[in-house]
C-alpha atoms as a PDB file:
ATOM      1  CA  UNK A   1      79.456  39.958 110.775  1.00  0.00           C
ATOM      2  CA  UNK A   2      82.461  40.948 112.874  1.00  0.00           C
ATOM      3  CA  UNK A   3      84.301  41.271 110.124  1.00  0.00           C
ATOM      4  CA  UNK A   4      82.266  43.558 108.103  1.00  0.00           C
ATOM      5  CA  UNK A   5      82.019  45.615 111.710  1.00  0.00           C
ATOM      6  CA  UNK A   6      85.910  45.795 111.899  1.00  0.00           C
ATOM      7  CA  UNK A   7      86.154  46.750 108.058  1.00  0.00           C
ATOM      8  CA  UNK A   8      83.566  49.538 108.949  1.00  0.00           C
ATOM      9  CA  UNK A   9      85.673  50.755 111.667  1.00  0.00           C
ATOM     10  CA  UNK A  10      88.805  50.868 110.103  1.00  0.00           C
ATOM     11  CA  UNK A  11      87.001  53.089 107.024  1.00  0.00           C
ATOM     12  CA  UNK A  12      86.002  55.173 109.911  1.00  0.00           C
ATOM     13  CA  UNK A  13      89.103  55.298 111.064  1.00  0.00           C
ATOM     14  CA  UNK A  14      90.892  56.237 108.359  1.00  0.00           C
ATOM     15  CA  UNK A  15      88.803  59.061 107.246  1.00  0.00           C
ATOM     16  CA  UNK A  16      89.361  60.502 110.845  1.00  0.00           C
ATOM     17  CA  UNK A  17      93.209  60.298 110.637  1.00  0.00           C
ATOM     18  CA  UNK A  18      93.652  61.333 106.760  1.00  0.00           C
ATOM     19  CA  UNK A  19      91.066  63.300 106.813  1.00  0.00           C
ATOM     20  CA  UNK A  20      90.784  67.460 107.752  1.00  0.00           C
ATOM     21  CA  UNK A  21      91.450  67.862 111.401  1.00  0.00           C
ATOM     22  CA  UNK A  22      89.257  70.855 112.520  1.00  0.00           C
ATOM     23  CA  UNK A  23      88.330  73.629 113.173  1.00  0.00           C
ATOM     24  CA  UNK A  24      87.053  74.983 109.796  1.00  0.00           C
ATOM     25  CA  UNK A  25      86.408  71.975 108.088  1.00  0.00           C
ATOM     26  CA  UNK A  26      82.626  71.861 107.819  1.00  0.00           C
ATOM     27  CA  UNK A  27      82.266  73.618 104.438  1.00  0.00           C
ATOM     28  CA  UNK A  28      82.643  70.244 102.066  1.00  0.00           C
ATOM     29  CA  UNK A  29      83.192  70.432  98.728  1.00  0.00           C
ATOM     30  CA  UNK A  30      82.628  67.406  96.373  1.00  0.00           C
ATOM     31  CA  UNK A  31      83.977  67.849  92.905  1.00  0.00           C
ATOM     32  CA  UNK A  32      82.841  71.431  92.281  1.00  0.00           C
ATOM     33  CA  UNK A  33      86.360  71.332  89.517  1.00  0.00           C
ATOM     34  CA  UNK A  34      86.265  67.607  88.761  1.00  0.00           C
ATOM     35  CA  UNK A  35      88.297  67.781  91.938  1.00  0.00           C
ATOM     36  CA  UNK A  36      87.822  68.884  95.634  1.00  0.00           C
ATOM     37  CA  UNK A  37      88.151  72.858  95.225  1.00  0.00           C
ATOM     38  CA  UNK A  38      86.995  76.381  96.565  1.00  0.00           C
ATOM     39  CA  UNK A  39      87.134  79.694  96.313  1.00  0.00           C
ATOM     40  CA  UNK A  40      86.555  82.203  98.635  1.00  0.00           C
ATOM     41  CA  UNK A  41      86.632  85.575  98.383  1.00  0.00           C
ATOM     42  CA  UNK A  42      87.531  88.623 100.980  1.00  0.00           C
ATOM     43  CA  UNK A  43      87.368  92.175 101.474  1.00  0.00           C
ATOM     44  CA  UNK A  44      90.084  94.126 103.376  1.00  0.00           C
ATOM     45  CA  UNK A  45      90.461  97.419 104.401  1.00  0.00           C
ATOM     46  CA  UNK A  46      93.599  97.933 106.182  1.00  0.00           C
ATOM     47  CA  UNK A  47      93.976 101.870 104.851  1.00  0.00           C
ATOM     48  CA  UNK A  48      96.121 103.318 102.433  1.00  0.00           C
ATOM     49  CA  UNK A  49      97.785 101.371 100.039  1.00  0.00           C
ATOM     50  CA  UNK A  50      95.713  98.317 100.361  1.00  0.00           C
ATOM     51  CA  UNK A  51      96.605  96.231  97.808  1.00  0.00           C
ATOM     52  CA  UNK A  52     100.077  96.707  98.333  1.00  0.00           C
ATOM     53  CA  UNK A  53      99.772  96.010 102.317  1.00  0.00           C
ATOM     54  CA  UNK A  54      97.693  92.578 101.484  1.00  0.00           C
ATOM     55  CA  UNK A  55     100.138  91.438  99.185  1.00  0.00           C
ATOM     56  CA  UNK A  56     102.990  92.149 101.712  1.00  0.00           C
ATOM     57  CA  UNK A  57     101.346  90.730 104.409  1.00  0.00           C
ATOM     58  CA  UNK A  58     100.027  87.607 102.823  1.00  0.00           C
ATOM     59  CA  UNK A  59     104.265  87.186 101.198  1.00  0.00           C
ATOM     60  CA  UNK A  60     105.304  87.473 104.266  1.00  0.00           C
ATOM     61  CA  UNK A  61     102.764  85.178 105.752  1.00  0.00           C
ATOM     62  CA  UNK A  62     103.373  82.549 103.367  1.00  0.00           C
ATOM     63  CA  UNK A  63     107.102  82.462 103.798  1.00  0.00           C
ATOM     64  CA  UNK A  64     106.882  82.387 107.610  1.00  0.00           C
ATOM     65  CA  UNK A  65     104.438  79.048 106.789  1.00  0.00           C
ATOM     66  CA  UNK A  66     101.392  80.232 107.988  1.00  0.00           C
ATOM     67  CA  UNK A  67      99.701  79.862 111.227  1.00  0.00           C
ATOM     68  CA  UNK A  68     100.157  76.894 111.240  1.00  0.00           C
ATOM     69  CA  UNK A  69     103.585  76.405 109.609  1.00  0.00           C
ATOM     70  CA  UNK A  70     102.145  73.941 106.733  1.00  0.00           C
ATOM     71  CA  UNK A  71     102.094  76.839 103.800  1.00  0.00           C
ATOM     72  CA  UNK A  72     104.980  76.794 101.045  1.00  0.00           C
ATOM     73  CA  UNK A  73     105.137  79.750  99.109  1.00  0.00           C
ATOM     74  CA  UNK A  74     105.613  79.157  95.769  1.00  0.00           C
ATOM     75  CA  UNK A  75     105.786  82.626  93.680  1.00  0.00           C
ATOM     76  CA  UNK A  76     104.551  85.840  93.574  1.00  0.00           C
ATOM     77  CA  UNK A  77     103.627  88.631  90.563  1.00  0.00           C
ATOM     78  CA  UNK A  78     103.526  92.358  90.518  1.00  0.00           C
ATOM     79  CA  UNK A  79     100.781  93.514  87.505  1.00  0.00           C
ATOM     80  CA  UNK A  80     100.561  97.009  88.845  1.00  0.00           C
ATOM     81  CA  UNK A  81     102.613  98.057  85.892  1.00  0.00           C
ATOM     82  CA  UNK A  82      99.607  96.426  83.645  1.00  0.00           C
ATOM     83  CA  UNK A  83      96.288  97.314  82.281  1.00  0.00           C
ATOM     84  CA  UNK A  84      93.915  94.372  83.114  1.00  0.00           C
ATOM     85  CA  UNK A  85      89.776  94.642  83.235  1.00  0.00           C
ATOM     86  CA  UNK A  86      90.054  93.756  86.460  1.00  0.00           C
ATOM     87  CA  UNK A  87      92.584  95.785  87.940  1.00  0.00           C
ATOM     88  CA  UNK A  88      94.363  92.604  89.399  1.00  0.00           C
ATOM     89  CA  UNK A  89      97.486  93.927  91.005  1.00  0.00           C
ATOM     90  CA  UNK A  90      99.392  90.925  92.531  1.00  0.00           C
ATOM     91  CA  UNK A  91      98.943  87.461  92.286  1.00  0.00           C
ATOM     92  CA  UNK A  92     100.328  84.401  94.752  1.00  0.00           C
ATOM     93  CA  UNK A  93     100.897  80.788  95.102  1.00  0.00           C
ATOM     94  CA  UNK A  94     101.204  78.293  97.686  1.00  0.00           C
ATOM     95  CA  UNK A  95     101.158  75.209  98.544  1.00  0.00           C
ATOM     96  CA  UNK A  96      99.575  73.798 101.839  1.00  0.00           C
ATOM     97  CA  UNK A  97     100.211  70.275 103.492  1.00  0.00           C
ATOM     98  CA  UNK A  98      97.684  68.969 105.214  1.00  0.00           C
ATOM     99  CA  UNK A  99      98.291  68.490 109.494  1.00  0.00           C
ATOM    100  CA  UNK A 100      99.152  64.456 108.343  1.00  0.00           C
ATOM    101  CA  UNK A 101     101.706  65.688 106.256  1.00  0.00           C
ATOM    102  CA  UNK A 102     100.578  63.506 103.172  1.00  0.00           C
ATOM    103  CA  UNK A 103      98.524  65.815 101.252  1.00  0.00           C
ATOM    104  CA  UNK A 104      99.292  69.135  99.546  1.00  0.00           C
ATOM    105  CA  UNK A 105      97.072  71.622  97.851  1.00  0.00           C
ATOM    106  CA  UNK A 106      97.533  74.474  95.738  1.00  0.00           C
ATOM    107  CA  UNK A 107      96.553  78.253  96.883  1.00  0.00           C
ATOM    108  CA  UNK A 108      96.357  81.072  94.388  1.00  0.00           C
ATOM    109  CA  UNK A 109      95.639  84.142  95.537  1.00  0.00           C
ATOM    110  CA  UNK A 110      94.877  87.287  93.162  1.00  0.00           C
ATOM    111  CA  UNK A 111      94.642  90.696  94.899  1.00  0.00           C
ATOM    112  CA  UNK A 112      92.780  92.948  93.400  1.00  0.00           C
ATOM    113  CA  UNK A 113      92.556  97.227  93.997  1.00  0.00           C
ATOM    114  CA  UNK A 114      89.048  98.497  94.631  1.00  0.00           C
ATOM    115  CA  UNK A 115      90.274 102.364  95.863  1.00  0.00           C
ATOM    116  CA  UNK A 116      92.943 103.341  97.901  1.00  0.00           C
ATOM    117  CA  UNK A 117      91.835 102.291 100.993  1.00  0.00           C
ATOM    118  CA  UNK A 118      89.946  98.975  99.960  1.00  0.00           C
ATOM    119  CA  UNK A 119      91.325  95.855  98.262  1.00  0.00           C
ATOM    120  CA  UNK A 120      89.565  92.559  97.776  1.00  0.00           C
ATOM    121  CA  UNK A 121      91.521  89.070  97.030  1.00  0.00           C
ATOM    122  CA  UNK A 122      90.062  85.886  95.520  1.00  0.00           C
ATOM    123  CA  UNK A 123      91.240  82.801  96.673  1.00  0.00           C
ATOM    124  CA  UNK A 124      91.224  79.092  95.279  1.00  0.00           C
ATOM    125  CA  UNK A 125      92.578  75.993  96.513  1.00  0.00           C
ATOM    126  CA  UNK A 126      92.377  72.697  95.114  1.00  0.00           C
ATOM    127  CA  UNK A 127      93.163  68.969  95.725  1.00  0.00           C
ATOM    128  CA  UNK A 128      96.559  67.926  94.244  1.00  0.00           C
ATOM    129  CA  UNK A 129      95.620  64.375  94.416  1.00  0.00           C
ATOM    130  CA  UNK A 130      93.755  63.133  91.473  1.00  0.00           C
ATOM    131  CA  UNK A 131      90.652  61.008  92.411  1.00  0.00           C
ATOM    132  CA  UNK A 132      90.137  63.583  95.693  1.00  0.00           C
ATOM    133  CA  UNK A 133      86.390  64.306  95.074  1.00  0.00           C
ATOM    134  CA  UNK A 134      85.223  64.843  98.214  1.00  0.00           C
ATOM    135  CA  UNK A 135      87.816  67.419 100.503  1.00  0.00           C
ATOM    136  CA  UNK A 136      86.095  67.014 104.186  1.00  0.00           C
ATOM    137  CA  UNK A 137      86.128  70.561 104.230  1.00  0.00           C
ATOM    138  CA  UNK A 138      90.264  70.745 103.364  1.00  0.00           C
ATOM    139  CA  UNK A 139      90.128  73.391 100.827  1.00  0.00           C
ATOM    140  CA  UNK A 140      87.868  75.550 102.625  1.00  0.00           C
ATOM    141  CA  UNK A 141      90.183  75.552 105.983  1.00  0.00           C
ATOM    142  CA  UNK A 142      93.423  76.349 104.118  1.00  0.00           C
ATOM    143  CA  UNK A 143      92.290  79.572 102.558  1.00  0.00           C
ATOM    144  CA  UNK A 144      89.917  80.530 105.586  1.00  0.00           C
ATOM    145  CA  UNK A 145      93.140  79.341 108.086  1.00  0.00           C
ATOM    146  CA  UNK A 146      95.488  81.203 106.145  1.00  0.00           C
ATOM    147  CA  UNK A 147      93.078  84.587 105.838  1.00  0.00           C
ATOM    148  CA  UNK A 148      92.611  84.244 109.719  1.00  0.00           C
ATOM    149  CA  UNK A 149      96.549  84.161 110.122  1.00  0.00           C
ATOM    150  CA  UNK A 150      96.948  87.498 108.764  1.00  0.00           C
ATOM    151  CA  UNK A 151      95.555  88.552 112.088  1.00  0.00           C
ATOM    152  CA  UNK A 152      93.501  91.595 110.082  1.00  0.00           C
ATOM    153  CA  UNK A 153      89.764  92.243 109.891  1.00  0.00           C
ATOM    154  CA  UNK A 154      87.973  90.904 106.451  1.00  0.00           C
ATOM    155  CA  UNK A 155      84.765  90.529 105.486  1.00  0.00           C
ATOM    156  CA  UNK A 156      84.321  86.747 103.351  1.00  0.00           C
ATOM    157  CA  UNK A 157      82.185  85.302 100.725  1.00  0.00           C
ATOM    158  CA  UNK A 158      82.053  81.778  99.165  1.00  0.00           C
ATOM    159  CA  UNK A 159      82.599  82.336  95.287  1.00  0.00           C
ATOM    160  CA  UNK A 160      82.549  78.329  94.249  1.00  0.00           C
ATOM    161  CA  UNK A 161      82.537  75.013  96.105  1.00  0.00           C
ATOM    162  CA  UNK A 162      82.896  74.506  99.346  1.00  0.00           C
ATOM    163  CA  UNK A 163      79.468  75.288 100.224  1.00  0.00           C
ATOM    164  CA  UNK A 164      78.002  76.126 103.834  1.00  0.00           C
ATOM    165  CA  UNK A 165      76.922  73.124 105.554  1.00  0.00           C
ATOM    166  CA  UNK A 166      73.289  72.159 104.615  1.00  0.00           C
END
């Protein structure tokens, strides 16, 4: 009996420790893309030029690391130069290691022009670990963490996974 108590600890235990350290890790996702993932999108409106001021502030964002120095950034494209039927303008990726500094996860970002003054970016992250079914709200708290960085006013909605806590 002991030992199935000190097992039960340690499982405890380890989930704490490997596990995501909050705030912002309440919105769980279990396999929503055969892995851990979410996507989150968010509405800015930081005046003229808004796509191009998002994309510059979330480059320069990612290179700095982040808030909380963990982000990589990984590339960066300019589509303004091409017809799409979404009028995507710029898309981004990053990678994010978790606060243990054993996991990574992959951000892509696509910013998207509504007008002039109003620009709206999807986000997705997702588990690089194969087997990562469950997150503990990971995924959720490196695009919301990241968005909040920016230090700019948004307005968010949950596109897939990560769902609000039941």
């Amino acid at each position: 009996m002991a030992l199935i108590r000190y097992f039960a600890l340690l499982s405890i235990l380890i989930a704490i420790v490997i596990g995501c350290q909050p705030p912002d890790c309440k919105n769980v996702d279990c396999g929503t893309c055969g892995n851990a993932c979410c996507t989150l999108m968010w509405s800015f409106t930081p005046g003229k030029s808004a796509a191009d001021k998002i994309y510059q502030l979330m480059v320069t964002n990612f290179m700095k690391g982040g808030a909380d120095h963990r982000y990589k950034f990984v590339k960066g494209s300019n589509l303004t130069t091409f017809k799409n039927p979404e009028n995507v303008q710029y898309l981004l990726q990053a990678i994010h290691r978790t606060k243990v500094h054993k996991y990574n996860d992959t951000l892509n970002i696509a910013i998207y022009k509504m007008d002039n003054s109003t620009s709206v970016a999807k986000g997705f992250s997702i588990s690089q670990i194969a087997g990562a079914y469950c997150d503990h709200g990971q995924n959720y708290k490196n695009l919301v963490g990241f968005v909040k960085g920016l230090g700019i006013q948004y307005k968010q909605r949950i596109v897939a996974g990560c769902p609000k806590p039941s």
